[in-house]
Protein backbone atom coordinates (compact mmCIF):
# COMPACT_ATOMS: atom_id res chain seq x y z
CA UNK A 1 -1.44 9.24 7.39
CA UNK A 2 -1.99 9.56 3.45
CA UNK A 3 1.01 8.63 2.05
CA UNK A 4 3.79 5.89 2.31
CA UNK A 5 6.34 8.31 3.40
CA UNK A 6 4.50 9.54 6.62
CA UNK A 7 5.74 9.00 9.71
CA UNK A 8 2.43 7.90 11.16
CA UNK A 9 2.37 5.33 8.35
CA UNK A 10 5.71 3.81 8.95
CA UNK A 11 5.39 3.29 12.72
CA UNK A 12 2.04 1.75 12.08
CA UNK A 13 3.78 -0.75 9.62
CA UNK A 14 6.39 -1.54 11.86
CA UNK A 15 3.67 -2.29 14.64
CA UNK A 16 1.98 -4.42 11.59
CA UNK A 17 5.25 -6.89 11.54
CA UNK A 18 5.58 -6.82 15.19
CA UNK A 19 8.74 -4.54 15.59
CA UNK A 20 6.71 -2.28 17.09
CA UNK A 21 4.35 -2.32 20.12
CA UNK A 22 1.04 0.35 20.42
CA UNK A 23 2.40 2.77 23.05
CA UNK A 24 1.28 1.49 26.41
CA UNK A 25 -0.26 4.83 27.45
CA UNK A 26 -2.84 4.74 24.74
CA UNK A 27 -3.85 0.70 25.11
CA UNK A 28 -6.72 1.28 27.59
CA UNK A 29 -7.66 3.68 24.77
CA UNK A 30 -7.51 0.82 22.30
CA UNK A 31 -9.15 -1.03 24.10
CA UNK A 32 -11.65 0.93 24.95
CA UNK A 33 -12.49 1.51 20.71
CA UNK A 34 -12.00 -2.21 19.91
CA UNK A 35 -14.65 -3.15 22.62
CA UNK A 36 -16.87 -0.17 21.80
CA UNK A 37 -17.40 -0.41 18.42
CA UNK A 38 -16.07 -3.67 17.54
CA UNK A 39 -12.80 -2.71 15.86
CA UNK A 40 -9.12 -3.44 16.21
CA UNK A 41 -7.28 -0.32 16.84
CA UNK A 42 -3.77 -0.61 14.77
CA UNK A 43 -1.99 2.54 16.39
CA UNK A 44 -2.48 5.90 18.14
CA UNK A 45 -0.81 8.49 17.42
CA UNK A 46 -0.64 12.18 19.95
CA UNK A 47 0.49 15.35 18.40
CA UNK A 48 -0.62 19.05 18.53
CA UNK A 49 -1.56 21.71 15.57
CA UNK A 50 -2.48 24.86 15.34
CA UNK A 51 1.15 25.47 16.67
CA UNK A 52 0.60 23.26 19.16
CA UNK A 53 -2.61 24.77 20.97
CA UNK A 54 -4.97 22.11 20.04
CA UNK A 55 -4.45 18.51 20.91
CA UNK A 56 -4.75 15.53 18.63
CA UNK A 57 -5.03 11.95 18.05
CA UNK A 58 -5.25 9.37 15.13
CA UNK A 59 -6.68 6.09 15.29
CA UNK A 60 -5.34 3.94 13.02
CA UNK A 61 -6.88 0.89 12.03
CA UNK A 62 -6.26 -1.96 9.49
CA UNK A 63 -9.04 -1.74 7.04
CA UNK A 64 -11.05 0.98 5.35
CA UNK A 65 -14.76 -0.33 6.48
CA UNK A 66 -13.09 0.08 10.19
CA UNK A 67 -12.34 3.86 9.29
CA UNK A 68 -15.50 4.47 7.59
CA UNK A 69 -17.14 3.20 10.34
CA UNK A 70 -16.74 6.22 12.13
CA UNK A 71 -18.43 8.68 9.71
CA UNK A 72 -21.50 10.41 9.86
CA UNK A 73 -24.44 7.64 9.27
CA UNK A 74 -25.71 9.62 6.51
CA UNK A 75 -23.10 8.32 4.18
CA UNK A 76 -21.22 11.91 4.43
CA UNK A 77 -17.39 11.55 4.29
CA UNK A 78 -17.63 14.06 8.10
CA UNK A 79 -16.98 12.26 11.12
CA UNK A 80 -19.16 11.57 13.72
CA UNK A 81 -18.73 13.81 16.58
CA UNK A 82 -20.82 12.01 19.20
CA UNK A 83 -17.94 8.93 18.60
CA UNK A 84 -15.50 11.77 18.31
CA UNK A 85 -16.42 13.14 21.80
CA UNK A 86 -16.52 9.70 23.17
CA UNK A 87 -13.46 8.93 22.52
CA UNK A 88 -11.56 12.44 23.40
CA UNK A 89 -13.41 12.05 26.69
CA UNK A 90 -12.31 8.27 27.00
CA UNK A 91 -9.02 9.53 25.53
CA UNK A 92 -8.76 12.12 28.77
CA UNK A 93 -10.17 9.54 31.33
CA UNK A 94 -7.91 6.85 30.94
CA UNK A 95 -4.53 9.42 30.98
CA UNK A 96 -5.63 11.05 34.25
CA UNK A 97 -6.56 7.29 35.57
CA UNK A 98 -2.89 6.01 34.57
CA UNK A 99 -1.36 9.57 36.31
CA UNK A 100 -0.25 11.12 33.34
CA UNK A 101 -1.95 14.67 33.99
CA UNK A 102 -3.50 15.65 36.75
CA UNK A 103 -7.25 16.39 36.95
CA UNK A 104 -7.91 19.71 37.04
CA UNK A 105 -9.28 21.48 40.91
CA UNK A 106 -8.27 24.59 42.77
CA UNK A 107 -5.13 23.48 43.35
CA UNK A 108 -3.40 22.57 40.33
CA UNK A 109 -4.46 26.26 39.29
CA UNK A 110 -3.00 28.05 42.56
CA UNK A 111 0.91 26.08 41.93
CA UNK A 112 3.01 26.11 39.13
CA UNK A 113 3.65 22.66 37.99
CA UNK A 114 5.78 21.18 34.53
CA UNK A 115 4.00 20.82 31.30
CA UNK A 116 1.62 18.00 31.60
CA UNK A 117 2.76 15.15 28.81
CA UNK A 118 -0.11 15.11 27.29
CA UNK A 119 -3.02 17.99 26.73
CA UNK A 120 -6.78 16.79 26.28
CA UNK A 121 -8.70 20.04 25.97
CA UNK A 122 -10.46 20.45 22.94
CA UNK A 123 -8.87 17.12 21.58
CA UNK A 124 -9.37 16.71 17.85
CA UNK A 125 -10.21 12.99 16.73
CA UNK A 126 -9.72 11.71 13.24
CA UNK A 127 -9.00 8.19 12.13
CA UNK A 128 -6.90 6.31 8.99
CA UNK A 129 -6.63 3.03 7.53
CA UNK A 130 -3.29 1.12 6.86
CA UNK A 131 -4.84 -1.27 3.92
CA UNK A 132 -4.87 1.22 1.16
CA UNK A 133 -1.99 3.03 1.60
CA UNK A 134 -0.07 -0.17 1.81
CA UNK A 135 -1.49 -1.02 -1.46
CA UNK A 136 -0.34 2.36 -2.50
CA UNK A 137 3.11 1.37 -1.70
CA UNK A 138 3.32 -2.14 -3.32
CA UNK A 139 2.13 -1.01 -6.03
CA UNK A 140 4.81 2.16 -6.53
CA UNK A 141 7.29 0.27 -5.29
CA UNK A 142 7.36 -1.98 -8.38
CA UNK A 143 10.27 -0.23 -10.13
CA UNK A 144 9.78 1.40 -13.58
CA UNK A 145 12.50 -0.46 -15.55
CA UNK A 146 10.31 -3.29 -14.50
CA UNK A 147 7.13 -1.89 -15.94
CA UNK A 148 9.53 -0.48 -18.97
CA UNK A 149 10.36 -4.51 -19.55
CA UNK A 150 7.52 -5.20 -19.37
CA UNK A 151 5.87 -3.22 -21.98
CA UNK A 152 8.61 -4.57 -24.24
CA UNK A 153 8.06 -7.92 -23.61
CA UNK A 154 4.70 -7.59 -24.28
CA UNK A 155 5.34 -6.74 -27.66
CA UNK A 156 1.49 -5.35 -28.61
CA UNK A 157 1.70 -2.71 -31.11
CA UNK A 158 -1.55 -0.92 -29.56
CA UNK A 159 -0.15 -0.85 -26.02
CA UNK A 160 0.64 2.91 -25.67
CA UNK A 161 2.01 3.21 -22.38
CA UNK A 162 1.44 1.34 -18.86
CA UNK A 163 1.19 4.23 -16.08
CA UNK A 164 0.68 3.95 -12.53
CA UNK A 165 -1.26 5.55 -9.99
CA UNK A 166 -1.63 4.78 -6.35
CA UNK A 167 -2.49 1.33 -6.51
CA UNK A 168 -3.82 1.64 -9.90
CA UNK A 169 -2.58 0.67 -12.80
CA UNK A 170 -3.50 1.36 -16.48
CA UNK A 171 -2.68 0.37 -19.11
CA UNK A 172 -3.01 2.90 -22.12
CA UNK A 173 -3.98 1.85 -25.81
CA UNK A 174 -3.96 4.45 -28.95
CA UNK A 175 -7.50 4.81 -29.55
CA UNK A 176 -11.33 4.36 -27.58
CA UNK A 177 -12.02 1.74 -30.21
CA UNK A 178 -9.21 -0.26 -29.16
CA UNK A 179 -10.23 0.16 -25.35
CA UNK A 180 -13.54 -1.49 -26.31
CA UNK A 181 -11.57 -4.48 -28.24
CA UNK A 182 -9.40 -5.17 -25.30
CA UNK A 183 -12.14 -4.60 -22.45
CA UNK A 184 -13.24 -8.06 -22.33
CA UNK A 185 -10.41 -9.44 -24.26
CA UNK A 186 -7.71 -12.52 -22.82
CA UNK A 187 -5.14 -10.27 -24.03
CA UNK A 188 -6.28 -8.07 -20.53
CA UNK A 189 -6.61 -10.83 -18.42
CA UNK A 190 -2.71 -11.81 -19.84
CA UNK A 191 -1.83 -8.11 -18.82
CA UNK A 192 -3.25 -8.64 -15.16
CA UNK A 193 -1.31 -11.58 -14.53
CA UNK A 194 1.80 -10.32 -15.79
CA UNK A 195 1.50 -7.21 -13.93
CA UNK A 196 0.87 -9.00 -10.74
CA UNK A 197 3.69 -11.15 -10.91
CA UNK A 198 5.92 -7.38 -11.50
CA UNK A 199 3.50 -6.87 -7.74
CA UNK A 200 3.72 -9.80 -6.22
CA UNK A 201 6.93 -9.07 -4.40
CA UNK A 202 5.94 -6.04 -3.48
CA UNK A 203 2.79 -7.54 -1.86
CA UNK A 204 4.37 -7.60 1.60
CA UNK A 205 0.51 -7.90 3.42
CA UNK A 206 -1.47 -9.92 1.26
CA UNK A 207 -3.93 -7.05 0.56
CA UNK A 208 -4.00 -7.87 -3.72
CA UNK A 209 -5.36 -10.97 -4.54
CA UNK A 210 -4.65 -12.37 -8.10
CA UNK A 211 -8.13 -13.49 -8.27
CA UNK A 212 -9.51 -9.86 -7.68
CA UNK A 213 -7.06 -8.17 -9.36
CA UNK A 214 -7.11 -6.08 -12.77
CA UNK A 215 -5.43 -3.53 -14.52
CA UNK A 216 -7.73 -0.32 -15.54
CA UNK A 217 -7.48 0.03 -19.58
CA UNK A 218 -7.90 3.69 -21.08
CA UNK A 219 -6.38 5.56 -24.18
CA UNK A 220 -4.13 7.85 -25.26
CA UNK A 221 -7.16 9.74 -27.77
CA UNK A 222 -8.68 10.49 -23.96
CA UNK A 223 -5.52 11.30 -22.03
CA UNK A 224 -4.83 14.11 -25.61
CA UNK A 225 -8.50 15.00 -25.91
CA UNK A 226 -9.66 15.45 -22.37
CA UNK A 227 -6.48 16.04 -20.26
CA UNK A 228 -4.27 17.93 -22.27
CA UNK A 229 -1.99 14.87 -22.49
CA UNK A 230 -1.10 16.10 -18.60
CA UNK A 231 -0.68 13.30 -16.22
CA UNK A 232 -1.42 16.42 -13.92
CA UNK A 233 -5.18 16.71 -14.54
CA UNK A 234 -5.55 12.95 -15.72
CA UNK A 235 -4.78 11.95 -11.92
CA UNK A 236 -5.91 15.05 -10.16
């Protein structure tokens, strides 16, 4: 899941606030991780690619640090593949131990029998993080005649625009000089809390925290100069 509007991320929400339960063929799984490595294990998810020759699953936890946990040691974004294998061969135990394929002899290749629910040959592995996306969603769920407002309230005649991003938010003055005035400026901290009580209600798990939270300040003379005053490139 990358986005808001996946599916993957909107089952794992609903798990989140309890209107959802992990599905029961993949908690010894779960279980397995959480024990292993000393993680909690949000969701799995089973689907197939390469039109629908290669297994898959997606282990979902909470936080990012959880995720990143399973990545190469050498600080490479790649996943580990001893973990990976561990867990596609956990992944394949604990469905043949709960009867949900068959393990493969003679026999099962001599007599036709119905597709097997599941496929765990040459599983692929990967793993996502709920936090940040649902940060991503708060914050774009704020709704622009809001942020509009806002900017009118606010009333500062430097204040060029207030554009969002993921769970970013800038605001955008005229000039670089006037990004160094307003860097360290109560005017910003003003901004911040403003802008998080526009968030607040959007905040639906906690994840901002007024206390850690700011607003990113840039300018228009770098958006025109360096981006071709394209919120294309500026976000790319």
């Amino acid at each position: 899941m990358i986005s808001p509007s996946d599916k993957e991320y909107k089952q794992t929400k609903k798990i989140m606030l309890g209107k959802e339960i992990l599905n029961p063929d993949f908690r010894p799984l779960a279980d397995f991780i959480d024990k292993t490595f000393g993680v909690r294990t949000i969701n799995i998810v089973y689907d197939t690619i390469d039109r629908g020759t290669r297994p898959r699953i997606g282990i979902y936890f909470e936080y990012s640090h959880e995720e990143q946990s399973f990545n190469e040691n050498n600080g490479h974004i790649n996943f580990d593949s001893k973990k990976q294998k561990l867990i596609a061969d956990k992944f394949r135990q604990t469905i043949i131990d709960q009867g949900l394929i068959k393990k493969k002899g003679i026999f099962n290749f001599l007599s036709k029998s119905e597709d097997p629910k599941y496929q765990t040959d040459n599983i692929w592995v990967y793993y996502s993080a709920f936090e940040p996306i649902a940060r991503d969603e708060a914050n774009e769920s704020v709704p622009q005649e809001k942020v509009m407002q806002l900017k009118t309230e606010l009333n500062c005649k430097d204040l060029w625009e207030i554009s969002r991003c993921f769970s970013g938010t800038t605001f955008f003055l005229y000039t670089d000089e006037q990004v160094k005035q307003y860097e360290n400026s109560e005017t910003r901290k003003i901004w911040a809390d403003k802008y998080f009580d526009l968030l607040e209600p959007y905040n639906e798990f906690g994840y901002f925290k007024r206390d850690k939270f700011n607003v990113y300040l840039d300018s228009k003379e770098n958006f025109d100069n360096n981006y071709e005053s394209n919120w294309y490139y500026y976000y790319k």
